[in-house]
N, C-alpha and C. Protein backbone atom coordinates (compact mmCIF):
# COMPACT_ATOMS: atom_id res chain seq x y z
N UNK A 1 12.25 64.33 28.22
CA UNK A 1 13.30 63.40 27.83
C UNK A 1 13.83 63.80 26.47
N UNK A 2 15.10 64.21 26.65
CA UNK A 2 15.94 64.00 24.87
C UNK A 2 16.50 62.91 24.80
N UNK A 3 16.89 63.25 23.34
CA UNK A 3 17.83 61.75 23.13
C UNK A 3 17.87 61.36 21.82
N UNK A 4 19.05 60.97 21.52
CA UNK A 4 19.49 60.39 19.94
C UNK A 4 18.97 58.80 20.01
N UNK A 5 19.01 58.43 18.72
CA UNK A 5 19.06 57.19 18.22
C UNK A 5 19.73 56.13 17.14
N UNK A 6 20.28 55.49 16.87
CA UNK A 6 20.86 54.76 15.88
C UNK A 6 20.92 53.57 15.40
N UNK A 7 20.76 53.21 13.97
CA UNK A 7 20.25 51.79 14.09
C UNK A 7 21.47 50.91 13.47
N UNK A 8 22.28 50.19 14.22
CA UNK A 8 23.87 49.21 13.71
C UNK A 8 23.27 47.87 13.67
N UNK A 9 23.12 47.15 12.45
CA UNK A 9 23.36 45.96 12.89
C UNK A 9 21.73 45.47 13.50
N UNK A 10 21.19 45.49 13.19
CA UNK A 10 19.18 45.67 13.74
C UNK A 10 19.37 45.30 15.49
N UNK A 11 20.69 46.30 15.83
CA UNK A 11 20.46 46.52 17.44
C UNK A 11 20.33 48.14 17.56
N UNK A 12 19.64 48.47 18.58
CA UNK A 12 19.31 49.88 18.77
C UNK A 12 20.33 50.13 19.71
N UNK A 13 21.27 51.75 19.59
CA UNK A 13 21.76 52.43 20.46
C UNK A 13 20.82 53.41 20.79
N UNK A 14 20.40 53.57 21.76
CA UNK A 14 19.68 54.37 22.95
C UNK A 14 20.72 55.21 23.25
N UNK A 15 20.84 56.36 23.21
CA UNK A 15 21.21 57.34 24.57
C UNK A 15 20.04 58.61 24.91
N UNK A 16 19.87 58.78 26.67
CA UNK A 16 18.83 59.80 26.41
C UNK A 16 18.99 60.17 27.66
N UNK A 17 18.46 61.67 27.95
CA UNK A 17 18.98 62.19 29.55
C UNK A 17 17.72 62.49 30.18
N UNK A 18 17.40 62.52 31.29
CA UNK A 18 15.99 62.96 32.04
C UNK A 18 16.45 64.23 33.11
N UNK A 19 15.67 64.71 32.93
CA UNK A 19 15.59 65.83 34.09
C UNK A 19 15.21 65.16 35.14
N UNK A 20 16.17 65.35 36.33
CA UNK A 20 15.24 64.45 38.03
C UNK A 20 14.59 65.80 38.56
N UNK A 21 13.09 65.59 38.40
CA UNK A 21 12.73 66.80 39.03
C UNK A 21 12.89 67.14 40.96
N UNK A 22 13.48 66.29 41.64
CA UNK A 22 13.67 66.40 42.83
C UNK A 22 14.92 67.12 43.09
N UNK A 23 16.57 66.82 41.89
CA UNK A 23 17.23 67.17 42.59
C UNK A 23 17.73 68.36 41.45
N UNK A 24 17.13 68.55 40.68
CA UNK A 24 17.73 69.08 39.25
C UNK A 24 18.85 68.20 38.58
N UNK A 25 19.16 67.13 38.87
CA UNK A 25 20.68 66.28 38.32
C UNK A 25 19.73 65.88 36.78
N UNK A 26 21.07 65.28 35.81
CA UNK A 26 20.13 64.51 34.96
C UNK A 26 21.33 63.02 34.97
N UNK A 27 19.93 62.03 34.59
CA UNK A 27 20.59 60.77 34.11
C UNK A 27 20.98 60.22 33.19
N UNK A 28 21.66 59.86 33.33
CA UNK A 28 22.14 59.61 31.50
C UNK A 28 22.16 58.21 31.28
N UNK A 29 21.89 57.52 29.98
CA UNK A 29 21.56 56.29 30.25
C UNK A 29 21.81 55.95 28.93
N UNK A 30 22.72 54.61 28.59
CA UNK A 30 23.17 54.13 27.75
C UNK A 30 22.97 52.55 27.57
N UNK A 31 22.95 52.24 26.09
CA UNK A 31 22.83 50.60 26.10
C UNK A 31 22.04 50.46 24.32
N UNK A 32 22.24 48.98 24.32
CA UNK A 32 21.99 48.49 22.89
C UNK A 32 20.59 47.17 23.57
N UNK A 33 19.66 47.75 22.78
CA UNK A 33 18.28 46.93 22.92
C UNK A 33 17.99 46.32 21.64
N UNK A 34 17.52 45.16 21.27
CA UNK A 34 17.31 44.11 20.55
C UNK A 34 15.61 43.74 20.84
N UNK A 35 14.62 43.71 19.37
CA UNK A 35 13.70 43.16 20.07
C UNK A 35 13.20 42.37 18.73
N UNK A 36 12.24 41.46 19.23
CA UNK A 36 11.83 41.11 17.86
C UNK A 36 10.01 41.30 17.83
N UNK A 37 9.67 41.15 16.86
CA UNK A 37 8.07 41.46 16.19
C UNK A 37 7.61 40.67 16.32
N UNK A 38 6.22 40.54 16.43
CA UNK A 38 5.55 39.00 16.03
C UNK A 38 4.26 39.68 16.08
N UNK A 39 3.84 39.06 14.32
CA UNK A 39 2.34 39.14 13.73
C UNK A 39 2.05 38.04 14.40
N UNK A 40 0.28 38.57 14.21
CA UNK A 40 -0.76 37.89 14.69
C UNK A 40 -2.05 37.91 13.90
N UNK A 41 -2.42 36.98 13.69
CA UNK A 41 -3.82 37.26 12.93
C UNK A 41 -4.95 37.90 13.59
N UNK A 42 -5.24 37.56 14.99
CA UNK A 42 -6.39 37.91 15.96
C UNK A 42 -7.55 37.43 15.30
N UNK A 43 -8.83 38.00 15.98
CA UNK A 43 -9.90 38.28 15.74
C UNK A 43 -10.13 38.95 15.13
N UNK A 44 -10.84 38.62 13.82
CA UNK A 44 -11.40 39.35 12.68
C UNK A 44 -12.93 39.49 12.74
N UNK A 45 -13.94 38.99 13.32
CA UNK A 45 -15.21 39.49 12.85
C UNK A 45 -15.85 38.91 13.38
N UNK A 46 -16.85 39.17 14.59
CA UNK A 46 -17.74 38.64 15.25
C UNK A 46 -19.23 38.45 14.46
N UNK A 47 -20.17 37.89 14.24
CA UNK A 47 -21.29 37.99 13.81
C UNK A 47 -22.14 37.38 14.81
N UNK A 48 -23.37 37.83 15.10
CA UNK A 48 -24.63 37.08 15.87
C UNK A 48 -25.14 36.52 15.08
N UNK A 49 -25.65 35.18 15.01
CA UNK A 49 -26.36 34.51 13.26
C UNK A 49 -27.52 34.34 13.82
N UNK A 50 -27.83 34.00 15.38
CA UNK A 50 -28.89 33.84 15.73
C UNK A 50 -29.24 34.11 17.16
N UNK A 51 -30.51 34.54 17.48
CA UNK A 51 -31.41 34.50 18.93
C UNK A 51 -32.57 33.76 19.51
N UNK A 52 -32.45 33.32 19.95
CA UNK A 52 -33.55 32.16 20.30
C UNK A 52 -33.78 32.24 22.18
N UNK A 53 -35.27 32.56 22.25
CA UNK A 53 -35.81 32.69 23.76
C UNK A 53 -35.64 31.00 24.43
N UNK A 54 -35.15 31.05 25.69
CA UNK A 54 -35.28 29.93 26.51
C UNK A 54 -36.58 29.70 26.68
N UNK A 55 -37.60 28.65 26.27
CA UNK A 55 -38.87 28.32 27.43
C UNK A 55 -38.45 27.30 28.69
N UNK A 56 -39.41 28.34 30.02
CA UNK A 56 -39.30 27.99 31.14
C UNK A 56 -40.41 28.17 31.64
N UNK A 57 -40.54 27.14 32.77
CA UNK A 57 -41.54 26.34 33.92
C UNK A 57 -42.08 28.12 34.31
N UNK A 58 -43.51 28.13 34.94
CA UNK A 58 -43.76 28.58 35.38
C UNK A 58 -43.29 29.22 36.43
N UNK A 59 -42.46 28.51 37.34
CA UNK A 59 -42.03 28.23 38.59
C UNK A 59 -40.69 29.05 38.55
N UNK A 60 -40.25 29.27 37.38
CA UNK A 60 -38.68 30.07 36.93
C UNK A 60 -39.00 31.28 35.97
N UNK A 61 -40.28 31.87 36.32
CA UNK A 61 -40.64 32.82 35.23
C UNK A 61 -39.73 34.13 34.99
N UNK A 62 -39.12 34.36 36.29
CA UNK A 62 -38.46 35.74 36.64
C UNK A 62 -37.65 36.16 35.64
N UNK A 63 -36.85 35.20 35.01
CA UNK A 63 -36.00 35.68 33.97
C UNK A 63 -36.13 35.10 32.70
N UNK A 64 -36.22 36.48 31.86
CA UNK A 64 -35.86 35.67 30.13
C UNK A 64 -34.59 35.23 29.99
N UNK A 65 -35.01 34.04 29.64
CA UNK A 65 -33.15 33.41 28.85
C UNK A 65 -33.28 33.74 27.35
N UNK A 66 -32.32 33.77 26.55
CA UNK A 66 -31.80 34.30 25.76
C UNK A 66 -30.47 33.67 25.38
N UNK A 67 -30.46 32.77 24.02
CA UNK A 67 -29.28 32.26 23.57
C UNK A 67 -29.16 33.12 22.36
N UNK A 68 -27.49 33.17 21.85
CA UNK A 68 -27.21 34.14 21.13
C UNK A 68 -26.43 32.99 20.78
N UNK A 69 -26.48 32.70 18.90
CA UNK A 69 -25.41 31.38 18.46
C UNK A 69 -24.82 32.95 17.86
N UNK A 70 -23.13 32.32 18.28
CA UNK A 70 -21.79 33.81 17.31
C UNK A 70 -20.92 33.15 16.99
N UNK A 71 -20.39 33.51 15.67
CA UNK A 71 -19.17 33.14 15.05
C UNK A 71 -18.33 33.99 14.82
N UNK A 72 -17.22 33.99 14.58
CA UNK A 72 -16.25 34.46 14.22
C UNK A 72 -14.83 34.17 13.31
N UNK A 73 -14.16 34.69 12.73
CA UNK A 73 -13.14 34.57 11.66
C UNK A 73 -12.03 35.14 12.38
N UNK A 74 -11.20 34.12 11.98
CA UNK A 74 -9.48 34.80 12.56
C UNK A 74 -9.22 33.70 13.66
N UNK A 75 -8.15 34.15 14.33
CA UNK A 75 -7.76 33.41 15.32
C UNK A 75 -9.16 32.91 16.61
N UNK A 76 -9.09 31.78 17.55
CA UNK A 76 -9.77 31.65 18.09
C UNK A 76 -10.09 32.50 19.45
N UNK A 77 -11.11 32.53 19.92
CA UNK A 77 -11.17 33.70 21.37
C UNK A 77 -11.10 32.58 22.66
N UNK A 78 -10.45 33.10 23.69
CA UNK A 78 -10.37 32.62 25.06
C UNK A 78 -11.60 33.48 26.48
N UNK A 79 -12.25 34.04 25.33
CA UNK A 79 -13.12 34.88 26.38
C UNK A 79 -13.86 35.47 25.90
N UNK A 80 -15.42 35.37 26.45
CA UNK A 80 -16.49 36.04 25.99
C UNK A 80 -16.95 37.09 26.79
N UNK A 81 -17.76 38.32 26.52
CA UNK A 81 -18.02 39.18 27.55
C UNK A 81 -19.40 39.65 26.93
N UNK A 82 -20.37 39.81 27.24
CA UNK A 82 -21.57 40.51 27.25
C UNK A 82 -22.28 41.69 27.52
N UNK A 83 -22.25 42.73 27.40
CA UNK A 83 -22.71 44.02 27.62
C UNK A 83 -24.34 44.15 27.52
N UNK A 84 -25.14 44.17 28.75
CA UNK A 84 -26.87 44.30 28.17
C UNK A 84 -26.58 45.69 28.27
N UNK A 85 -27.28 46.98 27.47
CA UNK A 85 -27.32 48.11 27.62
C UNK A 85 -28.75 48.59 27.17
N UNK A 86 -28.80 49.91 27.49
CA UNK A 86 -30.47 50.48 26.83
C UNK A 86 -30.37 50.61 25.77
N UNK A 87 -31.04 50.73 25.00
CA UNK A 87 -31.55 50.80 23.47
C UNK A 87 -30.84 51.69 23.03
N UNK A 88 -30.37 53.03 23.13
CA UNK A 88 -29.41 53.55 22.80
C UNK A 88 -28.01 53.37 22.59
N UNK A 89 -27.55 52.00 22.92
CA UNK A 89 -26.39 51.71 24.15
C UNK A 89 -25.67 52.38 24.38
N UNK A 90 -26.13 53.42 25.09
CA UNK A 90 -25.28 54.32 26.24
C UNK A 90 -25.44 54.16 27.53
N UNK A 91 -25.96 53.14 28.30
CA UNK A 91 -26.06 53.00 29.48
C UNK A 91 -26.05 51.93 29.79
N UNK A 92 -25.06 50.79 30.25
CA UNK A 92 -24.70 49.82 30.63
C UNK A 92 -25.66 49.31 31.69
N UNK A 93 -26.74 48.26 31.59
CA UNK A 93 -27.26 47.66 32.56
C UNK A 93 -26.65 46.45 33.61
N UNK A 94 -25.83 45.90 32.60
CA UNK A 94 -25.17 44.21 32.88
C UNK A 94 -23.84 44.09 32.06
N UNK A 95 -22.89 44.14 32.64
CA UNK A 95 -21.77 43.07 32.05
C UNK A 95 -21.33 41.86 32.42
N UNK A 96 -21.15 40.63 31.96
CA UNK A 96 -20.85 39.44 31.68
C UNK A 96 -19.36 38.81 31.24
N UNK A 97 -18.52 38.55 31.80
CA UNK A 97 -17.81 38.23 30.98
C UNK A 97 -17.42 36.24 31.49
N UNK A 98 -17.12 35.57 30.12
CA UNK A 98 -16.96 34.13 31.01
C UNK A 98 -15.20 33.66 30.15
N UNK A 99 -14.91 32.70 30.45
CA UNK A 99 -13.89 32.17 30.18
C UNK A 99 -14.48 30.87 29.38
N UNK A 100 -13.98 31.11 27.65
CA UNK A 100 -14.50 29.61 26.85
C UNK A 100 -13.23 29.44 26.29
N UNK A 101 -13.70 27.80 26.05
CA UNK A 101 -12.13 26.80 24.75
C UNK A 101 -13.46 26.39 23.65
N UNK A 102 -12.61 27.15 22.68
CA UNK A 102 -13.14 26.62 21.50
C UNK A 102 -11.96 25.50 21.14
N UNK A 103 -12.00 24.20 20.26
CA UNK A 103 -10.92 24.36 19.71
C UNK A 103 -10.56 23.70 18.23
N UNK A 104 -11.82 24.16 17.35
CA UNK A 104 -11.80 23.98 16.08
C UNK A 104 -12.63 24.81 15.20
N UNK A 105 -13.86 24.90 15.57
CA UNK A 105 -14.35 26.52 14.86
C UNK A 105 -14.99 27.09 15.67
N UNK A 106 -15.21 28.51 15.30
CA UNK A 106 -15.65 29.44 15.73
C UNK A 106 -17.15 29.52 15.79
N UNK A 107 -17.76 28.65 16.61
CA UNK A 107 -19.13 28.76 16.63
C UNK A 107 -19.62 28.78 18.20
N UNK A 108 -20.35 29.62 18.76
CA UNK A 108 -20.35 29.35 20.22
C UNK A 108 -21.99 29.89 20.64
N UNK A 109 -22.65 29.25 21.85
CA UNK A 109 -23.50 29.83 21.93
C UNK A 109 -23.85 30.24 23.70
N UNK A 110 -23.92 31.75 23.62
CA UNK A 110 -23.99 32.56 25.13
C UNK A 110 -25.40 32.02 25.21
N UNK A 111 -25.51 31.98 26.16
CA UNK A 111 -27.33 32.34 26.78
C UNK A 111 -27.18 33.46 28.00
N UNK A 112 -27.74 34.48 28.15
CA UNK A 112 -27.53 35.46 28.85
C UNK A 112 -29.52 35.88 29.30
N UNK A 113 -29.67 36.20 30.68
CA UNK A 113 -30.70 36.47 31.69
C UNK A 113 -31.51 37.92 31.59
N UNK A 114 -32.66 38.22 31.14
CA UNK A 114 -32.82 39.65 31.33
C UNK A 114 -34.25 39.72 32.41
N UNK A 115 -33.84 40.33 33.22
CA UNK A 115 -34.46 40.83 34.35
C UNK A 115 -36.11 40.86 33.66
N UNK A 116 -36.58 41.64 33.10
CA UNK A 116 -37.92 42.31 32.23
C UNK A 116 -37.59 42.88 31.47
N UNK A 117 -38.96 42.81 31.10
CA UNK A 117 -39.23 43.22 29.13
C UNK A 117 -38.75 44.34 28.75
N UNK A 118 -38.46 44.42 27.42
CA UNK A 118 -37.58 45.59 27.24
C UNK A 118 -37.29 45.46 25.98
N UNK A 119 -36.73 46.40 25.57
CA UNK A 119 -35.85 46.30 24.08
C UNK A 119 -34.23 47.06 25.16
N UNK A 120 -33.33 46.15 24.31
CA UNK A 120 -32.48 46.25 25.10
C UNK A 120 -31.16 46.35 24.06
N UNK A 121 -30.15 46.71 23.91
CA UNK A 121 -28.63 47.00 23.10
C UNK A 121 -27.78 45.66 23.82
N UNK A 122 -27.27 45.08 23.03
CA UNK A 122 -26.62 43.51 23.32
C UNK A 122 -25.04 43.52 22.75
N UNK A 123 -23.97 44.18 23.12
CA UNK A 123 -22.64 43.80 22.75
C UNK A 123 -21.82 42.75 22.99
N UNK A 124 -21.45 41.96 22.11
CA UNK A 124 -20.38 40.79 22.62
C UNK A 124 -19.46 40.81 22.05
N UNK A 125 -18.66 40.35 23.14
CA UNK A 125 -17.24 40.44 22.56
C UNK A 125 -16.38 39.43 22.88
N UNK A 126 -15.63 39.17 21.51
CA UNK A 126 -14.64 37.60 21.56
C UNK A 126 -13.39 38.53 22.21
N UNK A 127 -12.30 38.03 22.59
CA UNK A 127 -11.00 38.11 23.24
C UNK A 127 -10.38 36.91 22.77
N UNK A 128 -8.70 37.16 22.72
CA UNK A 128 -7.84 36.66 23.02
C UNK A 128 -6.48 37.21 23.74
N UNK A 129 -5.68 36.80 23.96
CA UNK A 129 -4.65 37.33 24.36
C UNK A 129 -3.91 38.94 23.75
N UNK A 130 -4.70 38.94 22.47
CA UNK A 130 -3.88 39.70 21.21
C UNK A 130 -5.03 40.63 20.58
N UNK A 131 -6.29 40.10 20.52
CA UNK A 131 -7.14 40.88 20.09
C UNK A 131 -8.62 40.73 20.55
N UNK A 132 -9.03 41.58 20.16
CA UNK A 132 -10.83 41.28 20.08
C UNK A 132 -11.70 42.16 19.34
N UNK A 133 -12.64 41.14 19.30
CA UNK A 133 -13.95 41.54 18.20
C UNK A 133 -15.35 41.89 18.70
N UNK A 134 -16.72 42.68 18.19
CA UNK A 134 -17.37 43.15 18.85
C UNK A 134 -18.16 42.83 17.86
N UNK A 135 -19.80 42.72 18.21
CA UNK A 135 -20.87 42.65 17.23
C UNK A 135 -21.77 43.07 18.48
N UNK A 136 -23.72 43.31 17.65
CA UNK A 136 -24.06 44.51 18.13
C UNK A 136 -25.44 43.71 17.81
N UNK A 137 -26.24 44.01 18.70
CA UNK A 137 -27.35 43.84 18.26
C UNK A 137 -28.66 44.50 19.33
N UNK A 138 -29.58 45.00 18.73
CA UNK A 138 -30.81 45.10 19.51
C UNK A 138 -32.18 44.07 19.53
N UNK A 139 -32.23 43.91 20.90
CA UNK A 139 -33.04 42.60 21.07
C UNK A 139 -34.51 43.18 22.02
N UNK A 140 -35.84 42.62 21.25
CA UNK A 140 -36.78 43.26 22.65
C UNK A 140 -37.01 41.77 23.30
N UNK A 141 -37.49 41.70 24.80
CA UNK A 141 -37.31 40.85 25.00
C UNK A 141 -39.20 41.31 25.60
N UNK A 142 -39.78 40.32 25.18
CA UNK A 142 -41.48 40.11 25.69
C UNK A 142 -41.91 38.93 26.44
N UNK A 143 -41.78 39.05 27.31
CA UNK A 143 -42.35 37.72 28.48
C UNK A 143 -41.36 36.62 28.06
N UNK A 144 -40.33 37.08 27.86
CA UNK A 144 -39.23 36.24 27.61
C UNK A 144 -39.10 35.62 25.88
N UNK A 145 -39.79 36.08 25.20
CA UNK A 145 -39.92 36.31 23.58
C UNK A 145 -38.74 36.93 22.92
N UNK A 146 -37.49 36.99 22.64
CA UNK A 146 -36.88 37.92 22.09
C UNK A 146 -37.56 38.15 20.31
N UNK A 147 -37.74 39.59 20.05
CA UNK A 147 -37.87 39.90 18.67
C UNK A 147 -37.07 40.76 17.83
């Protein structure tokens, strides 16, 4: 694609030609585009402040629960997502993602399931429409103990 540009008046003149690779023709294409900007603050900074093991009945031993309290700065998130990975985190065991309303601060708390014991790589991540934020943590998890 070539093509000039010019700026009159904070409207854009476009002209620009394409090669049609089917017929060899080119198109030529003209017009005045108008757009406008819009800042956003987003998501600025996820933090994990805390981990705390679920205790459970005998009868429900199979899985460690695992609450994770997270905050964040900036605009509010419409969506949380969870990544369990190996200790390295290069290998994705579990992703999670849920749909939350915060709608005054940024304080929220996941509880997320781990199969067995392990030390395990824990990514979460806030969303919104506009941005998102990530925080990181490694968690071992011992008969459902996180340390």
């Amino acid at each position: 694609t070539t093509g000039a540009s010019s700026i009159s008046d904070s409207s854009i003149t476009l002209e620009s030609m394409e090669d049609n690779p089917d017929g060899g023709c080119h198109i030529y294409r003209n017009g005045y585009y108008r757009n406008g900007i819009s800042v956003v603050e987003g998501i600025l900074e996820v933090n994990i402040i805390q981990m705390t093991s679920i205790q459970m009945t005998e009868s429900r031993a199979e899985n460690a629960l695992v609450d994770f309290v997270v905050t964040c700065q900036g605009s509010l998130p419409t969506d949380v997502c969870t990544v369990v990975s190996d200790p390295t985190c290069q290998v994705s065991k579990s992703v999670v993602c849920d749909p939350i309303v915060i709608t005054d601060e940024c304080l929220l708390t996941v509880r997320r399931a781990f199969e067995e014991p392990g030390t395990y790589c824990i990514n979460i991540t806030l969303g919104d429409d506009t941005s998102q934020a990530l925080a990181s943590a490694l968690i071992s998890v011992n008969g459902g103990e996180p340390t």
